[in-house]
Protein backbone atom coordinates (compact mmCIF):
# COMPACT_ATOMS: atom_id res chain seq x y z
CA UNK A 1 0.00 0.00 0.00
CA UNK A 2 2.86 2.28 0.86
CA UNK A 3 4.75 1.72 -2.64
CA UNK A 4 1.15 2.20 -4.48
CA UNK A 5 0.74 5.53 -2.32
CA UNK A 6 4.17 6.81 -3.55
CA UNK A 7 3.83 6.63 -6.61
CA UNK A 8 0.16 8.44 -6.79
CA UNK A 9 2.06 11.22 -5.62
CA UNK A 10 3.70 12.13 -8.68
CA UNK A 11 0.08 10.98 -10.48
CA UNK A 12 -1.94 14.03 -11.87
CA UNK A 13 -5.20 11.18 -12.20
CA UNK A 14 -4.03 8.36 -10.34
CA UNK A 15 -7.50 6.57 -11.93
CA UNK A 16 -6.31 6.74 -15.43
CA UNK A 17 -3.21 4.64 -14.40
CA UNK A 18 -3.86 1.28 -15.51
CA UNK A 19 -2.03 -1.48 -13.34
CA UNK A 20 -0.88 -4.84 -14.65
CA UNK A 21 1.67 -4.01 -17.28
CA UNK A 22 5.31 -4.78 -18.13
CA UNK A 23 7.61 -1.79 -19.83
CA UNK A 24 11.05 -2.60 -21.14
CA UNK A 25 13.42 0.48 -21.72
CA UNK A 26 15.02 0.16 -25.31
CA UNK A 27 18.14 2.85 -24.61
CA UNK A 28 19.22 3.42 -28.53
CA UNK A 29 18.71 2.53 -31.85
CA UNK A 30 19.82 -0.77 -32.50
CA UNK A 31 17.91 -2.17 -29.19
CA UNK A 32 14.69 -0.13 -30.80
CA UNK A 33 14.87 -1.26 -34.45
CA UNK A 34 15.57 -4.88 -33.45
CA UNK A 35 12.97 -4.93 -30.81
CA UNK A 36 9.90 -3.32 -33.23
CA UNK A 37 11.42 -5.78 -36.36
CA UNK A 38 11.27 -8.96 -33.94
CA UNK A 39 8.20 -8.02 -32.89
CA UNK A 40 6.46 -7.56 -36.39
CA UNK A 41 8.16 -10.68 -37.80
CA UNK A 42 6.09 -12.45 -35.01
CA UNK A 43 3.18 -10.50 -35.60
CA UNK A 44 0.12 -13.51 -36.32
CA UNK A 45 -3.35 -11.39 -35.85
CA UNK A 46 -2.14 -7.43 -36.77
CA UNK A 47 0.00 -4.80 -37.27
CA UNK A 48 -0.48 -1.17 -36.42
CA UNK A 49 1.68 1.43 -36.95
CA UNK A 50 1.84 5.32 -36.73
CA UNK A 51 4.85 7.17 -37.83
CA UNK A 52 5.09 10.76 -38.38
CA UNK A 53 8.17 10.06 -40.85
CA UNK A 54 8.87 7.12 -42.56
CA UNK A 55 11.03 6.84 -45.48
CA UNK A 56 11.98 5.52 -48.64
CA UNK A 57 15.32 4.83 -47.15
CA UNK A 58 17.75 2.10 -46.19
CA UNK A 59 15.66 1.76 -42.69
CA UNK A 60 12.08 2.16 -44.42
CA UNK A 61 12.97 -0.17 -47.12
CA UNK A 62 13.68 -3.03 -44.43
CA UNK A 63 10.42 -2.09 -42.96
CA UNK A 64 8.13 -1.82 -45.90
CA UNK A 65 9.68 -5.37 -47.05
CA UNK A 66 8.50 -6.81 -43.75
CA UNK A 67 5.33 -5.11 -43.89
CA UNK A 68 4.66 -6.50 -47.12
CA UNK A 69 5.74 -10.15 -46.42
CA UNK A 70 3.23 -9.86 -43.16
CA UNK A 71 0.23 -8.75 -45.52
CA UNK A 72 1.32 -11.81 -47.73
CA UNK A 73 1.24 -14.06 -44.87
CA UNK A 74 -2.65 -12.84 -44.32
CA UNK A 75 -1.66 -10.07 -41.01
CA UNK A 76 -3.49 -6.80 -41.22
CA UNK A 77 -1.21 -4.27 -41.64
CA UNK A 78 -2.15 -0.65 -40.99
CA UNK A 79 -0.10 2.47 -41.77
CA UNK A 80 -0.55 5.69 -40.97
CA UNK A 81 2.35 8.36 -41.96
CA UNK A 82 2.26 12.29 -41.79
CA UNK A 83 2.22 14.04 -45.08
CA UNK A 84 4.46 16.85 -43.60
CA UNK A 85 6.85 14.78 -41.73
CA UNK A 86 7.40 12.11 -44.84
CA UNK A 87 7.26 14.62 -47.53
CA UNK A 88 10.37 13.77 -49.08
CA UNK A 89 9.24 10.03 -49.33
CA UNK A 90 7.56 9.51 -52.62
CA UNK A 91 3.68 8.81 -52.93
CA UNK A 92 4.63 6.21 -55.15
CA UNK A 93 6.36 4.33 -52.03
CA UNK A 94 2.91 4.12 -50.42
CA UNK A 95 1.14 3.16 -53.46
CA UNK A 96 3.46 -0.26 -53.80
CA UNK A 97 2.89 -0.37 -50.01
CA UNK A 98 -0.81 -0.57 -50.68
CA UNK A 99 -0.91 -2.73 -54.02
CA UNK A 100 0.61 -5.18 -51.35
CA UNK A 101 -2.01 -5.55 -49.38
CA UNK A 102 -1.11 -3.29 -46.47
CA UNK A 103 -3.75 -0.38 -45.57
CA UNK A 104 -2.05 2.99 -45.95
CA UNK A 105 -3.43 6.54 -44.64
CA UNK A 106 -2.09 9.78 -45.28
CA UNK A 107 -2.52 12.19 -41.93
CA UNK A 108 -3.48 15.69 -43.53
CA UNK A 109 -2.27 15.51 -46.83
CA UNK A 110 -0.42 18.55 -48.07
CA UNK A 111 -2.37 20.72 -50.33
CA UNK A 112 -0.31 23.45 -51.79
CA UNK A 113 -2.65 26.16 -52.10
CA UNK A 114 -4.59 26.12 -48.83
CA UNK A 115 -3.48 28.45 -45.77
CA UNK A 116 -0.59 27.52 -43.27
CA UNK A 117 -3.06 26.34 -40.75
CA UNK A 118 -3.80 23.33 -42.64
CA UNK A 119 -0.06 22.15 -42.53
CA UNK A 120 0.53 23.62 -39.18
CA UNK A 121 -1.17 20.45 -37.55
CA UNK A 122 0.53 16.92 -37.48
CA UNK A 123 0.67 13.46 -36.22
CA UNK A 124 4.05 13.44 -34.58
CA UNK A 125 3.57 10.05 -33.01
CA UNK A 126 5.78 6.98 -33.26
CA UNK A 127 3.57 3.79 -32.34
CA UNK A 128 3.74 0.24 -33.47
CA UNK A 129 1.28 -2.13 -31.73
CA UNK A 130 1.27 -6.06 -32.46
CA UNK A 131 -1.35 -8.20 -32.13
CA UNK A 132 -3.18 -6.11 -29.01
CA UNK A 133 -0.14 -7.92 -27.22
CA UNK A 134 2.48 -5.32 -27.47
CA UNK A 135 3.32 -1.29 -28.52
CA UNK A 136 6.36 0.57 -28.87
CA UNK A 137 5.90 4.40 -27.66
CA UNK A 138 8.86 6.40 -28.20
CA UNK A 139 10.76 9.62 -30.42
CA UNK A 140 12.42 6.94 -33.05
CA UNK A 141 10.98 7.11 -36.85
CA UNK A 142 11.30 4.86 -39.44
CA UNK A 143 13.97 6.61 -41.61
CA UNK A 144 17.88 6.00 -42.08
CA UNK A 145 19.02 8.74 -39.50
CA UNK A 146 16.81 7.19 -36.41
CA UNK A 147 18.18 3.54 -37.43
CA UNK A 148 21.35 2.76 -35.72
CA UNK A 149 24.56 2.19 -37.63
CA UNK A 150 24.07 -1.13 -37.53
CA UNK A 151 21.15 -0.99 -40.25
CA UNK A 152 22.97 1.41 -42.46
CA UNK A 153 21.62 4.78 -40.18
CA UNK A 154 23.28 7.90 -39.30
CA UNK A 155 22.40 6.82 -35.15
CA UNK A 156 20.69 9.49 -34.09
CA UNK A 157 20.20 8.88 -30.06
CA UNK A 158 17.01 8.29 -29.32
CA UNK A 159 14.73 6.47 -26.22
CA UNK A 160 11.61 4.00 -27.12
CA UNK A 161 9.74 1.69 -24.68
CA UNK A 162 7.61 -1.56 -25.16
CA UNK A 163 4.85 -2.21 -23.50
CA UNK A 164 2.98 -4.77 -22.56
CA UNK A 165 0.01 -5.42 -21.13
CA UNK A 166 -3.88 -3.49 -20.70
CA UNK A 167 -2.22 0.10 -21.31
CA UNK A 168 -1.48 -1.21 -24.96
CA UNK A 169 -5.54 -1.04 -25.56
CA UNK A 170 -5.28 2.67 -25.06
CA UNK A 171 -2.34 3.14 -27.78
CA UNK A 172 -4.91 0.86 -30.24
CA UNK A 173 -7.49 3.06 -29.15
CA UNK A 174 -5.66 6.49 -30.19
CA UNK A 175 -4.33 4.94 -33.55
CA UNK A 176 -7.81 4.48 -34.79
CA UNK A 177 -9.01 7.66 -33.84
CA UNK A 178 -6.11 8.90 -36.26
CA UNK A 179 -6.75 6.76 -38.85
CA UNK A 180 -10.60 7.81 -38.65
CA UNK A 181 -8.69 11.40 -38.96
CA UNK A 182 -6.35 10.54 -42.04
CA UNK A 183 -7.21 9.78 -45.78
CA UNK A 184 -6.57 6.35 -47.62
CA UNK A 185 -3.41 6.56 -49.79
CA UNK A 186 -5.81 4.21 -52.29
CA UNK A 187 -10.01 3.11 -52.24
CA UNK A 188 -11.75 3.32 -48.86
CA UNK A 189 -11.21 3.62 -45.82
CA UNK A 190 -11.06 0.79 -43.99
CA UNK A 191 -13.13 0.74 -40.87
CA UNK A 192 -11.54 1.30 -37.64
CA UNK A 193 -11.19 -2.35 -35.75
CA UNK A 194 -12.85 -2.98 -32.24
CA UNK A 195 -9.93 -2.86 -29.41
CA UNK A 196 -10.00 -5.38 -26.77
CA UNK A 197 -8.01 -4.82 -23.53
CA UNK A 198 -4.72 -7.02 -23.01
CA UNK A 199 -4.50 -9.46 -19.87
CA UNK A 200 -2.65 -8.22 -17.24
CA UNK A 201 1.70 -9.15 -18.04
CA UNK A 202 3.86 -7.45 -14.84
CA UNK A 203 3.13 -5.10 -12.19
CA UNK A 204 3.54 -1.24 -13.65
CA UNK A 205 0.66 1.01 -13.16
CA UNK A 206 1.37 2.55 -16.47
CA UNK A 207 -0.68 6.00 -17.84
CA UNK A 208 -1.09 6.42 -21.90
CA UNK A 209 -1.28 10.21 -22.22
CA UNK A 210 -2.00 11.89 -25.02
CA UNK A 211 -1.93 15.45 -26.72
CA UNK A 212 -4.13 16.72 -29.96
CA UNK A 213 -7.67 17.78 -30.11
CA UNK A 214 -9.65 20.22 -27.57
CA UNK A 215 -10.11 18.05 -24.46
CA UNK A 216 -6.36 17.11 -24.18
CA UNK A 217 -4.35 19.02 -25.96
CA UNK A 218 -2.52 20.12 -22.59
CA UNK A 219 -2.96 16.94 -20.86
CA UNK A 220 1.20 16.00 -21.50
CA UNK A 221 2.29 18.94 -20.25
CA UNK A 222 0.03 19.26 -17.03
CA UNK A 223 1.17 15.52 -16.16
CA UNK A 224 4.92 17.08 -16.39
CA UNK A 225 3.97 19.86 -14.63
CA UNK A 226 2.31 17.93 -11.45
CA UNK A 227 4.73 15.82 -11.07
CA UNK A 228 7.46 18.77 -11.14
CA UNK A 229 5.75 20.09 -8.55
CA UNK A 230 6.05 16.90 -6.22
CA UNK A 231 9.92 16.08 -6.85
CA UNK A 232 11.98 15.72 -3.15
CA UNK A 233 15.15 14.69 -4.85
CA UNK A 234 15.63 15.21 -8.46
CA UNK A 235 14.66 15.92 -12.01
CA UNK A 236 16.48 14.65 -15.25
CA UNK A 237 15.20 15.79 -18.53
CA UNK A 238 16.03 14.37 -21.73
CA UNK A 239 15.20 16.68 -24.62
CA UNK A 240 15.27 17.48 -28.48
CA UNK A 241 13.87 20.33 -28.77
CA UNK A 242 13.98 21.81 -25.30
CA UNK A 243 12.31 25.38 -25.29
CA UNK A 244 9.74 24.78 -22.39
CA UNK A 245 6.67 27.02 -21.85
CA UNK A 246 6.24 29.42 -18.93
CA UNK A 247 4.23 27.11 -16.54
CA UNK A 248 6.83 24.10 -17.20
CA UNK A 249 9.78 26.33 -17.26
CA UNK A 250 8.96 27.98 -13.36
CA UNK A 251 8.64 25.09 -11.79
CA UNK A 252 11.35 23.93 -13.26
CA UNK A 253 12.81 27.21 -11.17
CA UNK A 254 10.93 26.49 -8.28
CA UNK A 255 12.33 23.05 -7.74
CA UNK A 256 15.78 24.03 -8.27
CA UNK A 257 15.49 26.81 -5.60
CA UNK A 258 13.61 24.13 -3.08
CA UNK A 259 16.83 21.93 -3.17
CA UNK A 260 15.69 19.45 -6.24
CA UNK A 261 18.61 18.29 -8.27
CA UNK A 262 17.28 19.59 -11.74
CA UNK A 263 19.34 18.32 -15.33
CA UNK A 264 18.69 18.71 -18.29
CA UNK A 265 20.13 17.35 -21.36
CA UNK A 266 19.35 19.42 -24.25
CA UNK A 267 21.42 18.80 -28.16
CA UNK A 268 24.54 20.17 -29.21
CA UNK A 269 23.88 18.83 -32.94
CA UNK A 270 20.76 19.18 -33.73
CA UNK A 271 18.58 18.91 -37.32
CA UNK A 272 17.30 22.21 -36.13
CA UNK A 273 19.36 24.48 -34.94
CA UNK A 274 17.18 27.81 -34.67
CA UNK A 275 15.34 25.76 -31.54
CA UNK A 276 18.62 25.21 -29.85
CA UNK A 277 19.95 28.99 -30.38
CA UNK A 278 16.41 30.19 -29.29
CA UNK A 279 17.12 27.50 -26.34
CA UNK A 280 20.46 29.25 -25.42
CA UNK A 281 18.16 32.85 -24.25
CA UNK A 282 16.82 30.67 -21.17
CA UNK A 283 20.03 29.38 -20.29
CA UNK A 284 21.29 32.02 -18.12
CA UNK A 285 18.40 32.24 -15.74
CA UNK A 286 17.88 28.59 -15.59
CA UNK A 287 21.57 28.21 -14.63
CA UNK A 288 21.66 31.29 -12.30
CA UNK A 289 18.29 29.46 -10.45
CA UNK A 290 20.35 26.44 -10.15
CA UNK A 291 19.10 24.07 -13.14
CA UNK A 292 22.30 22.44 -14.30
CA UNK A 293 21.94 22.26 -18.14
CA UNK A 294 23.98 19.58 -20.46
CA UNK A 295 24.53 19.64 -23.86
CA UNK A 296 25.03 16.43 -25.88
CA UNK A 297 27.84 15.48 -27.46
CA UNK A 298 27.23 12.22 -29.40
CA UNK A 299 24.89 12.27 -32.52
CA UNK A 300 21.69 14.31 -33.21
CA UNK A 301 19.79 13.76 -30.17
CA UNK A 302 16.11 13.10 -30.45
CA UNK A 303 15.04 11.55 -27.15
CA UNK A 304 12.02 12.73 -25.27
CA UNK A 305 12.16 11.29 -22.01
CA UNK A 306 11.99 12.66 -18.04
CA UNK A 307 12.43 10.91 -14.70
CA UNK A 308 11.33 12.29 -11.21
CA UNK A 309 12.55 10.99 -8.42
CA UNK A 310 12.72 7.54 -9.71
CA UNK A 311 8.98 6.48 -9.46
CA UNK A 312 7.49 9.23 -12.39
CA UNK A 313 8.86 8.32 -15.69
CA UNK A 314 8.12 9.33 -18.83
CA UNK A 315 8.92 8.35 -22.71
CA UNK A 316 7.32 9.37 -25.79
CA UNK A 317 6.93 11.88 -28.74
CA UNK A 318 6.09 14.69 -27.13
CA UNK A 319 9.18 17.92 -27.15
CA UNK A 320 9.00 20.51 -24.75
CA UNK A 321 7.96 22.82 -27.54
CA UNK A 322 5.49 25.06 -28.47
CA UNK A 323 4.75 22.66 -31.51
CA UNK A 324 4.08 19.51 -29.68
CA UNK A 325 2.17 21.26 -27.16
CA UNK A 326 -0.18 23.28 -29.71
CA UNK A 327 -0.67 21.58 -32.57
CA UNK A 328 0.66 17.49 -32.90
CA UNK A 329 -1.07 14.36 -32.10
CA UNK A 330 1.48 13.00 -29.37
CA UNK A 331 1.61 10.09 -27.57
CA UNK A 332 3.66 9.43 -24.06
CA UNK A 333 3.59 6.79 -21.60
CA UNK A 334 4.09 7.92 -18.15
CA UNK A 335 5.33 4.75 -15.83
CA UNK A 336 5.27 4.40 -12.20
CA UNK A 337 7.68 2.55 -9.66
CA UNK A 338 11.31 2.43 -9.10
CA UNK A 339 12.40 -0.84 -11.12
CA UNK A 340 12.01 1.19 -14.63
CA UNK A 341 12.69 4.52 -12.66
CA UNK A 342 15.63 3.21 -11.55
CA UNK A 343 16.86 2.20 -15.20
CA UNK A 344 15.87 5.35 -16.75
CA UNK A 345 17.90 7.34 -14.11
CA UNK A 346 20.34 5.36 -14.77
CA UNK A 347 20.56 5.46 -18.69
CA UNK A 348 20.29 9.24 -18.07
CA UNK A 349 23.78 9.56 -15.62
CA UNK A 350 24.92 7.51 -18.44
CA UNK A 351 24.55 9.97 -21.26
CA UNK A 352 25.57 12.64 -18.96
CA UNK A 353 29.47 11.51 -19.35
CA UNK A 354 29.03 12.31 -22.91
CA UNK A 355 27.46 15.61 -22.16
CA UNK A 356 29.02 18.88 -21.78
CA UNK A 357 27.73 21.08 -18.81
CA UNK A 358 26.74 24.50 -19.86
CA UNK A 359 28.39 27.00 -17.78
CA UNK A 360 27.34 30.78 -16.85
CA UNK A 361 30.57 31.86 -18.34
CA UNK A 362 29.40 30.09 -21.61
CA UNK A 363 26.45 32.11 -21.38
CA UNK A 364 27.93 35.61 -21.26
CA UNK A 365 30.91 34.75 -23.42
CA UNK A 366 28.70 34.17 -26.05
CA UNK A 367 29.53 37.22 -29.20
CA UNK A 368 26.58 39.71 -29.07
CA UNK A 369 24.99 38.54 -32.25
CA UNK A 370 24.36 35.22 -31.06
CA UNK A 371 22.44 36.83 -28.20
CA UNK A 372 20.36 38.81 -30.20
CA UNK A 373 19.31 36.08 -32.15
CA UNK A 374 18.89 33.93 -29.55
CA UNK A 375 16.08 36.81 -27.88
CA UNK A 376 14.74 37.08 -31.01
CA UNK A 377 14.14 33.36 -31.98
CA UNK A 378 12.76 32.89 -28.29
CA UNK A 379 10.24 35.40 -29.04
CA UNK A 380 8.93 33.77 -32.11
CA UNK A 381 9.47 30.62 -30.39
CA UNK A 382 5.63 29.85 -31.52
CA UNK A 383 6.45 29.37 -34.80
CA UNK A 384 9.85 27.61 -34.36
């Protein structure tokens, strides 16, 4: 009772925490990719996955193969992809994809001439789900820089978890409300499938939370922000695109000032770079406030991952952006107990000895330009 009562502490709703499940923490790339290929390849009933890129690349070529030999076999294979985020992959990829057999849907495809405010909105999510049995929930898509060196990637460092167990239902459950959302690549739309829950598989009270559309489209960040607010000992933060909003960014303050052992690790390299200058305009007073701030060293870093104290964890899609709290469909799982706390903080003092600690004297050293724009990218940090 005491364990179950600790961990409700860090729980915004401790009744949408559903007990029962197992969660494995898949650190990097080749871990990931071999874990979701396995996992298809045993695939017997269906196949669900949501990507916001996937391309026609080394990675998505290994991927589409499988796909298609699954569909041969008789699995249902669903597909959804984002029109913005796989732009660059041919329509023609998708086409073959769905003369195969597998059921392919576009998420808001890109028309030219209508306003920014139809491309503005995306599905940034990166789900697989298998045979109601297992899902992968993580920041890894299916394109040669995610996939680890091993399958011919560039290794970009990234976090994914698989889960198993009756949280998976509520992954299913969100894919088919995109795919209800998204338009068939060929002929109709299939109809969404019914979801049954999983039987229970460890002993993780595990929450699926989840960010696009009116009712929830703040329901990430306010899970972040509770449990902020509850940390005794510390915070780690693992980031992409780390430009917090106000509410997230004070308590970040506020726990630092009450004696909580804030990090965060935020990219060095990055595929966009105006997020990380307009980053570097925070830096000061987080530092100053006592946030210690890390910048990573190894490749492109495009985790999205947090641990609190070693009971709140969480790992998904979802950047501490303006983007991914405005306008994407995101998906993270928040887990709950000190066995996969306990790996995640440790994965995290891992990657901090090939991190670089941002110092005050980095901050003011910087030449007055780089300031500037840094003030002036914050500003428009909406848009970035």
């Amino acid at each position: 009772m005491r364990e179950k009562e600790n961990w409700q502490r860090y729980c915004a709703r401790p009744e949408d925490a559903l007990e029962g499940n197992e969660v494995d923490l898949l650190k990097d790339g080749d871990e990931t990719f071999s874990a979701m290929l396995g996992a298809i390849k045993g695939a017997r009933k269906y196949v669900l996955l949501e990507f916001y890129a996937f391309a026609d690349d080394s990675a998505g070529r290994v991927f589409s193969e499988l796909l298609r030999s699954k569909a041969r076999e008789g699995v249902a294979v669903y597909l959804i992809y984002d029109s913005v985020g796989s732009i660059l992959t041919d329509r023609d990829f998708f086409l073959e994809l769905a003369a195969a057999g597998v059921k392919v849907a576009e998420f808001r495809p890109v028309i030219f001439w209508k306003p920014y405010w139809n491309w503005i909105k995306r599905d940034h999510r990166k789900t697989i789900c298998v045979d109601g049995d297992c899902a992968f929930v993580g920041g890894f898509n299916i394109t040669s820089q995610d996939a680890p060196l091993s399958l011919g990637g560039r290794g970009w460092k990234g976090t994914q978890a698989r889960l198993r167990g009756p949280a998976t239902a509520q992954i299913e459950h969100l894919f088919w409300e995109a795919w209800t959302a998204s338009t068939p690549v060929t002929g109709a739309r299939e109809p969404a499938r019914q979801v049954f829950p999983a039987a229970p598989a460890g002993d993780k009270p595990v929450a699926v939370v989840s960010a696009g559309g009116i009712r929830n489209v703040r329901s990430i960040r306010r899970s972040y922000r509770y449990a902020i607010d509850r940390a005794l000992e510390y915070i780690y933060i693992t980031n992409a695109y780390f430009l917090p909003d106000r509410l997230v960014y004070r308590r970040l303050v506020r726990a630092a000032r009450r004696g909580v052992d804030v990090r965060v690790i935020a990219p060095m390299e990055t595929d966009h770079p105006y997020v990380r200058w307009a980053s570097w305009s925070m830096y000061g007073h987080l530092i100053k406030n006592g946030v210690k701030i890390y910048e990573w060293q190894g490749p492109i870093l495009h985790a999205k991952t947090a641990v609190i104290d070693g009971v709140w964890s969480s790992v998904g899609s979802h950047n501490l952006d303006h983007r991914s709290l405005k306008y994407n469909l995101e998906v993270n799982i928040n887990v709950f107990g000190r066995a996969f706390g306990s790996a995640m903080a440790r994965a995290f003092r891992e990657d901090l000895k090939r991190s670089k600690l941002v110092t005050l004297e980095d901050v003011r050293r910087r030449p007055f330009t780089s300031k500037a724009a840094s003030k002036l990218l914050y500003l428009v940090r909406s848009w970035l």
